[in-house]
N, C-alpha and C. Protein backbone atom coordinates (compact mmCIF):
# COMPACT_ATOMS: atom_id res chain seq x y z
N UNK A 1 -71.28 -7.97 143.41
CA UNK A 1 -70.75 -7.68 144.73
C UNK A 1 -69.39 -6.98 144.62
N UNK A 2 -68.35 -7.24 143.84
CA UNK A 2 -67.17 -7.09 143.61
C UNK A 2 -67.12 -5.41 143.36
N UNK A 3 -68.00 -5.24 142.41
CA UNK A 3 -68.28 -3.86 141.58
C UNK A 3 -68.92 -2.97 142.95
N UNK A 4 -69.78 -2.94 143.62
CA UNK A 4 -69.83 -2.46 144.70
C UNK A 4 -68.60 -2.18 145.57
N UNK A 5 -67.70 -2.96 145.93
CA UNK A 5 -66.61 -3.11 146.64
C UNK A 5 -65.94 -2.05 145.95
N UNK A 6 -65.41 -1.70 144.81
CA UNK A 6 -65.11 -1.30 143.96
C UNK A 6 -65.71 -0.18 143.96
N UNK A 7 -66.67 0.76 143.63
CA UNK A 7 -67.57 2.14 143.77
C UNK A 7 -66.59 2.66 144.91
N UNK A 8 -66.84 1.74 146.38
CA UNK A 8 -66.55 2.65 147.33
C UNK A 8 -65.34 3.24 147.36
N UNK A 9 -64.48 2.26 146.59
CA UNK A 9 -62.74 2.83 146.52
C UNK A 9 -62.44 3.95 146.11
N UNK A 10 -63.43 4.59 145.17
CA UNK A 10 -63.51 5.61 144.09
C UNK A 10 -63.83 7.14 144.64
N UNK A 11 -63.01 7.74 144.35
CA UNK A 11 -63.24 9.02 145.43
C UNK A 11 -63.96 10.09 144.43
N UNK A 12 -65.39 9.96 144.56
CA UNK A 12 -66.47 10.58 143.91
C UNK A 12 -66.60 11.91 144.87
N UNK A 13 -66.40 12.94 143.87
CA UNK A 13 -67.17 14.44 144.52
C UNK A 13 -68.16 15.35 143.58
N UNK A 14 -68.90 15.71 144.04
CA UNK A 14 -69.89 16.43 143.26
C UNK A 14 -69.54 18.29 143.87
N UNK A 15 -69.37 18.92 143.57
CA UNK A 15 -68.66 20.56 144.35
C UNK A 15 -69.95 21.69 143.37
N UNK A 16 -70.88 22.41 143.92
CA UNK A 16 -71.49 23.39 143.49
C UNK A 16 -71.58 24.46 144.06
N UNK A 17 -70.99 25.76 143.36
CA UNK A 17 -70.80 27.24 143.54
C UNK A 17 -71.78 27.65 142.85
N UNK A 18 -72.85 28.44 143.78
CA UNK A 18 -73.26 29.29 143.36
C UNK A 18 -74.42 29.48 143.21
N UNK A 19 -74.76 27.64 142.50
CA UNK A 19 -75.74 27.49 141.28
C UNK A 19 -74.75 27.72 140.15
N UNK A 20 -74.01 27.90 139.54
CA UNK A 20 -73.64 28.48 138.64
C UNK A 20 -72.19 27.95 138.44
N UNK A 21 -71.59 27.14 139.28
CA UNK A 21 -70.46 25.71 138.78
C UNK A 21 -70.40 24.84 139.34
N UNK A 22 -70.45 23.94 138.76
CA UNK A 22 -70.13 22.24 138.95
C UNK A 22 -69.53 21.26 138.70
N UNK A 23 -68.25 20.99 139.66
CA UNK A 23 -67.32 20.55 139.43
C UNK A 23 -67.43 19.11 140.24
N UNK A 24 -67.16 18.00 138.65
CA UNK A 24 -67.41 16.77 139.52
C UNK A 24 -66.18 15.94 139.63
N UNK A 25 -65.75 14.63 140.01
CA UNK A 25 -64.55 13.65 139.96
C UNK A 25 -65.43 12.14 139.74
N UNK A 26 -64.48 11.70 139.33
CA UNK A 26 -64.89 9.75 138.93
C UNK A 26 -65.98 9.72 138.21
N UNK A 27 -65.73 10.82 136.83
CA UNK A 27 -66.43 10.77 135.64
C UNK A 27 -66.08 9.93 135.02
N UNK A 28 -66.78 8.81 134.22
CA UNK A 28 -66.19 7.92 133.32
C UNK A 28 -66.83 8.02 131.70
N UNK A 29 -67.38 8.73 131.79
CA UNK A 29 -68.19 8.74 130.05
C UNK A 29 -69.44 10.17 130.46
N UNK A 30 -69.45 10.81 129.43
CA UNK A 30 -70.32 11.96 129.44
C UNK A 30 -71.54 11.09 128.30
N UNK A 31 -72.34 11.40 128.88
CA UNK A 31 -73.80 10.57 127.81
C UNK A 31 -74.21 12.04 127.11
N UNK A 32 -75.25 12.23 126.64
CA UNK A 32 -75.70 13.58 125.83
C UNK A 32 -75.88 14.62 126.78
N UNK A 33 -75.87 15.78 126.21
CA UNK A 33 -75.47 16.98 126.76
C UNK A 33 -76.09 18.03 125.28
N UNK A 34 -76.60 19.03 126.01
CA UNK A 34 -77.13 19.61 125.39
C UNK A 34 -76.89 21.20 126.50
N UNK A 35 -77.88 22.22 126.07
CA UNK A 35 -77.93 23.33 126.63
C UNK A 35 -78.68 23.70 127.98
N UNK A 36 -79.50 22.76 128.15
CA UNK A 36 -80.57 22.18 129.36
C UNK A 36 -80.11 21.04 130.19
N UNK A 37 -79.54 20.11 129.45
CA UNK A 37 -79.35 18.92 130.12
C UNK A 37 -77.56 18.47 129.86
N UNK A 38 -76.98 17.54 130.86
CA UNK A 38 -75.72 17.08 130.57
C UNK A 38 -75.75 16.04 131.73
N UNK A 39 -75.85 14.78 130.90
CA UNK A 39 -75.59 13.57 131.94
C UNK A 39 -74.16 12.75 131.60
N UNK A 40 -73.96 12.72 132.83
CA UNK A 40 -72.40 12.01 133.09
C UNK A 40 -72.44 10.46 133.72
N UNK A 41 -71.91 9.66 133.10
CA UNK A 41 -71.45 8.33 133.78
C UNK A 41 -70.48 8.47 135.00
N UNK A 42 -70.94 8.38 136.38
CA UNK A 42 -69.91 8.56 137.12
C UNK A 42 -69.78 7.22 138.05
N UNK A 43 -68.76 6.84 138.64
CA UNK A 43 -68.60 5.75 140.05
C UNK A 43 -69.66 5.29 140.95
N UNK A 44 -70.16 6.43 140.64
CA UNK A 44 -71.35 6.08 141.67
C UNK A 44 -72.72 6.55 141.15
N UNK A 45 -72.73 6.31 139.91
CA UNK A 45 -74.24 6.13 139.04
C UNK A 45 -73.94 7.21 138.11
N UNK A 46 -75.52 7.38 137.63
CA UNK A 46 -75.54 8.49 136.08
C UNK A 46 -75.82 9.91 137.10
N UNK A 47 -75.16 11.08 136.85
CA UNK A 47 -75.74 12.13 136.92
C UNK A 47 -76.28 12.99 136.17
N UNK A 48 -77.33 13.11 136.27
CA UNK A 48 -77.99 14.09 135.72
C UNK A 48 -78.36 15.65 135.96
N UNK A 49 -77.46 16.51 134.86
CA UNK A 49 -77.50 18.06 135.71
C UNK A 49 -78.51 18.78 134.44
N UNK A 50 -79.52 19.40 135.06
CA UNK A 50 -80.52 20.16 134.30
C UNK A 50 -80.06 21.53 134.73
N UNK A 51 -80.50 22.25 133.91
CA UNK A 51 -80.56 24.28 134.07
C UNK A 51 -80.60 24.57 132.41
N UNK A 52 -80.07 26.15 132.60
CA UNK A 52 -79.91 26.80 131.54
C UNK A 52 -78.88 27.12 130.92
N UNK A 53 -78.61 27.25 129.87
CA UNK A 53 -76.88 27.82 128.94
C UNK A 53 -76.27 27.19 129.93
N UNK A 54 -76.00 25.55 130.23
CA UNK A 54 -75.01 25.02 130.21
C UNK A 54 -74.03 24.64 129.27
N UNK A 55 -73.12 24.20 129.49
CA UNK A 55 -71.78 24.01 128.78
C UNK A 55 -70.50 23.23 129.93
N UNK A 56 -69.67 22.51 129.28
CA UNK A 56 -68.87 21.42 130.10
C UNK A 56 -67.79 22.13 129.60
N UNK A 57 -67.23 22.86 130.79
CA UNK A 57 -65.89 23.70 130.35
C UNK A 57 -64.45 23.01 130.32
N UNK A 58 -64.59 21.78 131.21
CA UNK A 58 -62.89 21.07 131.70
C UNK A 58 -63.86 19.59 131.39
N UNK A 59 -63.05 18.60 130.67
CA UNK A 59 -63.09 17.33 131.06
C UNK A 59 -62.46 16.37 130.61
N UNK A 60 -61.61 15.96 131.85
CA UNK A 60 -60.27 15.23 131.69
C UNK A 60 -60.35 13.44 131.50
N UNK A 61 -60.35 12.79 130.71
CA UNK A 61 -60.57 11.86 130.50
C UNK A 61 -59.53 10.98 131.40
N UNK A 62 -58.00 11.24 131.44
CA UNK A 62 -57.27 10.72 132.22
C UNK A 62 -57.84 10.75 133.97
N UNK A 63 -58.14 12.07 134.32
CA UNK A 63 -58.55 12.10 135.97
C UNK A 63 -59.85 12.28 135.76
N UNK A 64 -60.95 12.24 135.27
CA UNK A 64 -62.00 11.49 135.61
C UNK A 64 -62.85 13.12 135.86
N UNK A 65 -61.95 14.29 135.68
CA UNK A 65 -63.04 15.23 136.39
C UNK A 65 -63.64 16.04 135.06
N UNK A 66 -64.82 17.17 135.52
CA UNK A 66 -65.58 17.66 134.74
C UNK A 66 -66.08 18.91 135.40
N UNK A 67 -66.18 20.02 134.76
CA UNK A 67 -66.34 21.17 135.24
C UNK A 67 -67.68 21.63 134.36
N UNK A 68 -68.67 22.42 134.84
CA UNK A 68 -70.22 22.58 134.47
C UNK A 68 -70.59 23.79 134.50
N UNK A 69 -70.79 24.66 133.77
CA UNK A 69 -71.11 26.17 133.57
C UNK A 69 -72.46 26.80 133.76
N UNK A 70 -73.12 27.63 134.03
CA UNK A 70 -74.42 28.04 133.34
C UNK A 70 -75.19 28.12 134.92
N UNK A 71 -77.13 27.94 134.58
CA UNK A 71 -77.60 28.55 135.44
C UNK A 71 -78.30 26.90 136.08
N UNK A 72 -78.15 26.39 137.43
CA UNK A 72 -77.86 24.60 137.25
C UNK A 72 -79.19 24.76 138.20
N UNK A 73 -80.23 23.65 137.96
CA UNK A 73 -81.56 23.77 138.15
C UNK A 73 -81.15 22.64 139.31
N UNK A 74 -80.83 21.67 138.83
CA UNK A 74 -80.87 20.08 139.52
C UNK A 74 -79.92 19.09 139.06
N UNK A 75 -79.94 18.01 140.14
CA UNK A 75 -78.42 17.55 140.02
C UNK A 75 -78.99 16.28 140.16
N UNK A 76 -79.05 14.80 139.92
CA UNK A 76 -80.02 13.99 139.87
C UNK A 76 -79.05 12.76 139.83
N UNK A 77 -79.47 11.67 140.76
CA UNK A 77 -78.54 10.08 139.99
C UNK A 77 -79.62 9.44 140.23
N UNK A 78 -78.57 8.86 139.00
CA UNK A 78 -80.05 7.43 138.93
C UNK A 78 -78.63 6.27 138.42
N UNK A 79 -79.40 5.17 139.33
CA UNK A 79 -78.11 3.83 139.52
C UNK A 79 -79.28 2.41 139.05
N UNK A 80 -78.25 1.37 138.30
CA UNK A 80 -78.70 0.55 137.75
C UNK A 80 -79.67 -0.28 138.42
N UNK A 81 -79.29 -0.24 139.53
CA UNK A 81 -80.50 -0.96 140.86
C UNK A 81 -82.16 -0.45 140.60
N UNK A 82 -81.95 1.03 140.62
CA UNK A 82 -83.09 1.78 140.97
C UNK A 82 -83.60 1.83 139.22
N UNK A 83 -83.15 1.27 138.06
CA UNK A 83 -83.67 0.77 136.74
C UNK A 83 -83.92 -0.35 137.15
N UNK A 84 -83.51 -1.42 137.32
CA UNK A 84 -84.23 -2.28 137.49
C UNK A 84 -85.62 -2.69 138.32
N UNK A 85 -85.42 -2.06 139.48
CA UNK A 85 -87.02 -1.91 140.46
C UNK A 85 -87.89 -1.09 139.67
N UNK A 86 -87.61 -0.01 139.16
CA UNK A 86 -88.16 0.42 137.83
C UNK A 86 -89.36 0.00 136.77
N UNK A 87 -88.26 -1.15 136.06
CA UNK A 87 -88.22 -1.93 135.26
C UNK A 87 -89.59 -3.16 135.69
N UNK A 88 -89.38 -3.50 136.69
CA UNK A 88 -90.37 -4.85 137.51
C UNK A 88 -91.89 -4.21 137.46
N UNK A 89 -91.90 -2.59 138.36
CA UNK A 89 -93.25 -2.28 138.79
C UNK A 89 -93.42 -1.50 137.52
N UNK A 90 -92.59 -1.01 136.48
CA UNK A 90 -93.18 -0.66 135.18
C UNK A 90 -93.92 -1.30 134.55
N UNK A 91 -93.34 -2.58 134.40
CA UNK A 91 -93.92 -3.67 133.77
C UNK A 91 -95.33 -4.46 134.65
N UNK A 92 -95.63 -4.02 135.82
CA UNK A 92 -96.97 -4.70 136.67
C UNK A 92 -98.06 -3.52 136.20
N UNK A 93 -96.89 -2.18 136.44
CA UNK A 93 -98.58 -1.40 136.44
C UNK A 93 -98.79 -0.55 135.31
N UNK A 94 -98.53 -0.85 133.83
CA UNK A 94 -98.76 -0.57 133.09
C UNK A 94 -100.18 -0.37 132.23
């Protein structure tokens, strides 16, 4: 409950020009990243950005932001809640 309370305080922005930049805030950990894919730990879940000849041009570990290059297909979150409901009907209808 606390941690919820907490998310909302967090001034999360996601900003896309173009297709072609993506500039986020209340980044806390970049997970793998590659040329197709680059997922970020952010405040308010994992994002997941797919396209082409990406590349992470700015990312400030002190302010939390991250800047995203290239040709950006999709922009995607996925939050620990929506793993776990997941997780339940994975496991029924397997």
């Amino acid at each position: 409950m606390e941690e919820k309370r907490m998310l909302q305080k967090v001034n999360h922005n996601v900003i896309l020009e173009g297709r072609k930049k993506l500039s986020v805030s209340a980044v806390e950990e970049v997970g793998a990243f590659d040329d197709s894919s680059v997922t970020l730990k952010t405040a308010m879940g994992t994002l997941t950005v797919r396209g082409n000849k990406l590349k992470i041009n700015k990312l400030s570990v002190e302010t939390g932001d991250a800047d995203i290059e290239g040709e950006i297909n999709s922009c995607t979150y996925k939050t620990e809640e929506a793993d776990s409901v997941k997780g339940i009907f994975g496991k029924l209808f397997k």
